[in-house]
Structures are given as C-alpha cells and as structure tokens.
Protein backbone atom coordinates (compact mmCIF):
# COMPACT_ATOMS: atom_id res chain seq x y z
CA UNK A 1 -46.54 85.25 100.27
CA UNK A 2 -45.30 83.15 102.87
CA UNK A 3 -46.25 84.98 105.60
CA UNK A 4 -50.17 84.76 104.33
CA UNK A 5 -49.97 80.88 103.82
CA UNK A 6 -47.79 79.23 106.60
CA UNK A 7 -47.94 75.84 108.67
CA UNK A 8 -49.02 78.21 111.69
CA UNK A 9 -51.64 79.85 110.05
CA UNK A 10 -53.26 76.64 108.44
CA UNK A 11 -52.94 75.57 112.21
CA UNK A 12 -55.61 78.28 112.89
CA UNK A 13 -58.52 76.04 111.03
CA UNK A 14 -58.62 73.60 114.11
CA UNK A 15 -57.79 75.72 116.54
CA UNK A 16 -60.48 78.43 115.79
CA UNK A 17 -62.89 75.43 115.49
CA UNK A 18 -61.51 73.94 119.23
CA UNK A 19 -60.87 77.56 120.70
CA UNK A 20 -62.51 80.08 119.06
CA UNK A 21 -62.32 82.47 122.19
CA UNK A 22 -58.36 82.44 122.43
CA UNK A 23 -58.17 82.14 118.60
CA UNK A 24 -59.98 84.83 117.72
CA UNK A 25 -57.99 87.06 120.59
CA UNK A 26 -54.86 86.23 118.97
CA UNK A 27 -56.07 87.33 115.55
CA UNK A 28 -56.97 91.01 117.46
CA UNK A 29 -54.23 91.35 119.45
CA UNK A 30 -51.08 88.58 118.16
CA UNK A 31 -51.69 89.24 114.64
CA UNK A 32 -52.87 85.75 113.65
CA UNK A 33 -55.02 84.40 111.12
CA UNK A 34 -54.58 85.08 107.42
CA UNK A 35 -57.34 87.84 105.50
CA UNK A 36 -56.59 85.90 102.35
CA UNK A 37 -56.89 82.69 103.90
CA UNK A 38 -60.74 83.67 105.14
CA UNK A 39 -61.13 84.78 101.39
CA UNK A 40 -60.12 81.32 99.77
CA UNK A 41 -62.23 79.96 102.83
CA UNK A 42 -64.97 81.98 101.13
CA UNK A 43 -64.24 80.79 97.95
CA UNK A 44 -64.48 77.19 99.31
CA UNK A 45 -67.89 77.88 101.11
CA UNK A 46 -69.62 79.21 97.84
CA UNK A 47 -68.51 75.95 96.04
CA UNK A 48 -69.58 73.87 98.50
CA UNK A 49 -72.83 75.68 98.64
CA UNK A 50 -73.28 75.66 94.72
CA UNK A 51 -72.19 72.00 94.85
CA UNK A 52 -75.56 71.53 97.14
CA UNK A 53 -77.96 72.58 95.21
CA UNK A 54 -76.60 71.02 91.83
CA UNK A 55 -76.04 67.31 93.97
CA UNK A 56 -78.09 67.35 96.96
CA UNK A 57 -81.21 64.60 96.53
CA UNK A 58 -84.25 65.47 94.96
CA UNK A 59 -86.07 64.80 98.14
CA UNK A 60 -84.21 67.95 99.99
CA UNK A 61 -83.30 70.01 96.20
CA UNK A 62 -86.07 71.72 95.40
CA UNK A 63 -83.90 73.83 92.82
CA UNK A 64 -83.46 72.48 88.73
CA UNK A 65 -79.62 72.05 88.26
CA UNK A 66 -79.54 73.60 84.97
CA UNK A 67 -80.36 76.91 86.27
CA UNK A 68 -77.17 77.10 89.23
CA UNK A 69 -74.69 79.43 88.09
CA UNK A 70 -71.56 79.17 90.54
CA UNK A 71 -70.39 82.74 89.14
CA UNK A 72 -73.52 84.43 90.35
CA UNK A 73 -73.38 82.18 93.68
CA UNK A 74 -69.97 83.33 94.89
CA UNK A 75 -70.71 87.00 93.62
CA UNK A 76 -73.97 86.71 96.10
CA UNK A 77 -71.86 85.70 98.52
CA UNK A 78 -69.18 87.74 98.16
CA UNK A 79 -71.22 90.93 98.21
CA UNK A 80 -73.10 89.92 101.73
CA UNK A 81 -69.57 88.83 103.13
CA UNK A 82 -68.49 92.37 101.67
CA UNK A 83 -71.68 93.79 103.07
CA UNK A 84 -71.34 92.36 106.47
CA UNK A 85 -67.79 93.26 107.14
CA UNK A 86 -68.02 96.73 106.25
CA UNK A 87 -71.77 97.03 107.92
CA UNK A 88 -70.05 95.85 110.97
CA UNK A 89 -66.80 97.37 110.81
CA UNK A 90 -69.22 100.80 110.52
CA UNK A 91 -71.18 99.79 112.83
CA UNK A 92 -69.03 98.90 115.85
CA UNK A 93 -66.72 102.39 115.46
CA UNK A 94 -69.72 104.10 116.55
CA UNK A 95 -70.09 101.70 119.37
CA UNK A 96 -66.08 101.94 120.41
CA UNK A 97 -65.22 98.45 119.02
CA UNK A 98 -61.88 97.46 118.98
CA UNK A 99 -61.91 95.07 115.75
CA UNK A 100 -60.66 96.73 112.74
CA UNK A 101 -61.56 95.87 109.17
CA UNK A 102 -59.08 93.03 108.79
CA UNK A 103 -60.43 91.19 111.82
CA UNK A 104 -63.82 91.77 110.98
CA UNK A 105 -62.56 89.91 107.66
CA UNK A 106 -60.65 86.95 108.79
CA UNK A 107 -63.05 86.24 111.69
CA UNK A 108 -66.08 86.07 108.86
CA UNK A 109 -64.09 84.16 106.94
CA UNK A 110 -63.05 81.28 109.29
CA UNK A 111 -66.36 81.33 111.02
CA UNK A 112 -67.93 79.54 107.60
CA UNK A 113 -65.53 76.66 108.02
CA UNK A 114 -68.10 74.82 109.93
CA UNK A 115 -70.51 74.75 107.12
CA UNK A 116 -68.20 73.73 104.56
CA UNK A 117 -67.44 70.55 106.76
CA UNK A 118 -71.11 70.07 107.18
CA UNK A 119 -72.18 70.63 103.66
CA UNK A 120 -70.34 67.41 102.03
CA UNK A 121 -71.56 64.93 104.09
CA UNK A 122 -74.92 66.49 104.20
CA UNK A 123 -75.19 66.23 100.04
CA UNK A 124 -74.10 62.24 100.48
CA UNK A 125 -77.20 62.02 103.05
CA UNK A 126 -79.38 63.96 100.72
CA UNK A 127 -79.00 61.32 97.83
CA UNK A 128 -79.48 57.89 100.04
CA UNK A 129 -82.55 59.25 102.24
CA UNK A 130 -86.07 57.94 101.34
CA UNK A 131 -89.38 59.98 101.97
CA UNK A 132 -90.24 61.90 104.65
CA UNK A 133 -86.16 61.17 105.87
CA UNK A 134 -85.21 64.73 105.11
CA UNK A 135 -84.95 65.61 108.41
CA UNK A 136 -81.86 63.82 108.87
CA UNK A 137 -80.31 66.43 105.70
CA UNK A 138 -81.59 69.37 107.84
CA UNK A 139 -80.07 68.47 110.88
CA UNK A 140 -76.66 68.08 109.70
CA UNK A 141 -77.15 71.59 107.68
CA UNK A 142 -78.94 73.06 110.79
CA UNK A 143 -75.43 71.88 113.05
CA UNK A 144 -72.99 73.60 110.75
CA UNK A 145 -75.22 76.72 109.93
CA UNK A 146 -75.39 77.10 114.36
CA UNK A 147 -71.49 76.30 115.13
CA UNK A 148 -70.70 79.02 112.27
CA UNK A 149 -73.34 81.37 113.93
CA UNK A 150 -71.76 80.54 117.29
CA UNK A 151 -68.38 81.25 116.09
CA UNK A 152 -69.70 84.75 114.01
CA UNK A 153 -70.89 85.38 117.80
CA UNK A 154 -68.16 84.73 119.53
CA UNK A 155 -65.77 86.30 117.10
CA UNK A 156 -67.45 89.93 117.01
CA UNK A 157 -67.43 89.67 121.00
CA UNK A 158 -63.78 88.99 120.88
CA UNK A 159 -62.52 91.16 118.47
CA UNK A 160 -64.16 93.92 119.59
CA UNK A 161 -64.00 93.22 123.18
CA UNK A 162 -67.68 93.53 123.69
CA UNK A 163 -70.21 91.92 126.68
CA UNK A 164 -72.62 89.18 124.68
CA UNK A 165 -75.27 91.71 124.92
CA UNK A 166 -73.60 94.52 123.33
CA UNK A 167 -72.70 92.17 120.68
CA UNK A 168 -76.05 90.49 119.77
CA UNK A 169 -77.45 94.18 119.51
CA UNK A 170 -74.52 95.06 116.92
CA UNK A 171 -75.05 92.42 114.80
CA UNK A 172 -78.94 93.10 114.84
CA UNK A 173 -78.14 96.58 113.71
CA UNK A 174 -75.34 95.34 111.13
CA UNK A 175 -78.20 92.96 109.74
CA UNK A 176 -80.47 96.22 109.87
CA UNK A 177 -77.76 98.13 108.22
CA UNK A 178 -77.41 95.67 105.10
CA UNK A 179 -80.93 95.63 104.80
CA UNK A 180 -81.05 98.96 104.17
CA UNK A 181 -78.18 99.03 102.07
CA UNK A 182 -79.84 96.24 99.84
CA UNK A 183 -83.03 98.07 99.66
CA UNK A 184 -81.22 101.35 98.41
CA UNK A 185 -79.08 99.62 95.66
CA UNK A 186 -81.98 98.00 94.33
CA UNK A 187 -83.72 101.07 94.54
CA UNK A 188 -81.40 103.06 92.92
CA UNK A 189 -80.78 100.13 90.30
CA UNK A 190 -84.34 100.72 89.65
CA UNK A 191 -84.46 104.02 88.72
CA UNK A 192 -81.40 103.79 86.46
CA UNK A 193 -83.14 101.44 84.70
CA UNK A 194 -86.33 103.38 84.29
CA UNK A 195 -84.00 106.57 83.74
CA UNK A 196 -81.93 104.28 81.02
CA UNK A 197 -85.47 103.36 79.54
CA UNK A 198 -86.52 107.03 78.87
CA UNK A 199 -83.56 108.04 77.42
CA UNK A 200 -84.23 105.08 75.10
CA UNK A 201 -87.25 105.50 74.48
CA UNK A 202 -86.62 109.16 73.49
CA UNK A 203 -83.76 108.44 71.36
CA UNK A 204 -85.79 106.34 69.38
CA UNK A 205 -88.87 107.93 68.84
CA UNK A 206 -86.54 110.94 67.37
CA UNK A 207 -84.68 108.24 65.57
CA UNK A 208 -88.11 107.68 64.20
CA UNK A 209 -89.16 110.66 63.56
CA UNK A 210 -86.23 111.61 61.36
C-alpha cells in the first residue's frame, strides 16, 4: 500500500501542476504517479462537482438541489473517465502510441486537479455575486476547466510521445470514439427495453388469457 500512497507521490500534485511536461515523462518512463491516486483524485472531482450544483448561487445554479444525486454524478463520471481512457488507450495503439493503459489513467486523473482547486472558490463567488455578476463565477470555472484541458493535452503528447498535431487529432477521434460508443449503449439499452416490454407484454396477455 505504501508504494501507491507515499510522500513522493503526493509530491506529484504540485509538480504535475508546475511541470506537467517532465511530470508526466516520469510517469511514462520513471514509473511515477499513483493509478489509485488519479482514482481518489476522481473521486474528489465528482464531489466537488456535485457540491456545485447543490451550493453554487442561484444566480449561476440553474439546477433544484433536491434532485442532485452524488451516486449517479460520480457513476457519470466514472464511466466517461472509463470511456476516455480506454477510447484513447484504443485509439493511440493504432496510431503507435507509447502510453499504456495505466498512464492513460493516472495522467486523466491528475489532469482534473485543476478544477477541483477552481471549483471551491468558484461556489463561495457564486453565493456573494449580485445580478448580471456571473461572469466573474464563469471565469474562475472557465480557468480550471482550460489548465485541466491544457494538462489532458499535454499529458497524451507526453505519454505517448506524440507531435501536438498528432495529438489534437487523437483526442478528436477518442471524443469521436465515445460518441459512438454512447450512441450504441443507448441504442442497445433501447432495444432491451422494448425487447423486455414484449416479452411482458406477452406473458401477460397469456397470464390473462388463462
């Protein structure tokens, strides 16, 4: 266990914030970084995020309280960070990336730090801003959703040892990719539900009938 949660690893928080280039190199190729640190990371983000929309001011919340469930947040979130690791992972083995799953993984994981230090002071704003001051709430928001996209960016180029270009493209076709995923699970949730109808329906109508 120690190995997964050390003094070095925590370490990696700041450094992948200051140096995300050299920090994400030494996850690749020095074994850094932690995959179940990114995961609690996660777990911190989709609190933080559920936190929002239950605190955040009713000038910027357009969302009733009663209706957040934090289960079904993090299980949102955990399915698209799910979705995006193994949509890139997929993805960048056709392309001869050098990242394996685990990188893919941590480097997800750490890249959402910047939102989860942008997210608390941005639900403080929220509740002292007067009308026509959300702007101020969507700048701070806007910061941390850009320095975790800039780190996502960086990260995938790293890890994989791409050129920027290559790695804007693969991430295009990664978001591509989960699209397409999503629209085939609902699809096929669909029909099972339509299947599990008729079945229903035909099991009662002979229940009937009898």
């Amino acid at each position: 266990m120690s190995k997964f949660f050390n003094k070095e690893i925590f370490y990696y928080y700041r450094r992948v914030l200051t140096n995300p280039i050299d920090s994400f190199y030494e996850i690749r190729h020095r074994e850094k970084g932690s995959v179940p640190l990114a995961l609690i990371t996660l777990l911190v983000f989709s609190i933080c995020f559920t936190m929002n929309r239950i605190f955040a001011g009713f000038i910027v919340n357009l969302t009733d309280p009663r209706t957040v469930n934090g289960i079904d947040d993090l299980t949102r979130i955990l399915l698209l960070f799910v979705l995006f690791s193994i949509g890139n992972w997929s993805v960048t083995c056709l392309s001869e990336g050098e990242g394996r799953f685990k990188d893919i993984l941590t480097v997800a994981g750490y890249a959402l730090m910047p939102l989860i230090i942008t997210y608390i002071p941005a639900i403080i704003v929220s509740n002292v801003l007067g009308e026509n001051e959300e702007i101020f709430y969507n700048i701070i928001l806007g910061f941390g959703f850009a320095w975790s996209g800039i780190l996502i960016l960086l990260g995938i180029m790293t890890i994989h040892n791409y050129t920027m270009l290559k790695t804007i493209v693969t991430l295009i076709i990664t978001i591509v990719a989960m699209l397409i995923v999503i629209f085939l699970a609902v699809l096929l949730f669909d029909m099972l539900n339509q299947v599990t109808g008729m079945f229903r329906g035909i099991y009662s109508e002979l229940t009937l009938r009898s």
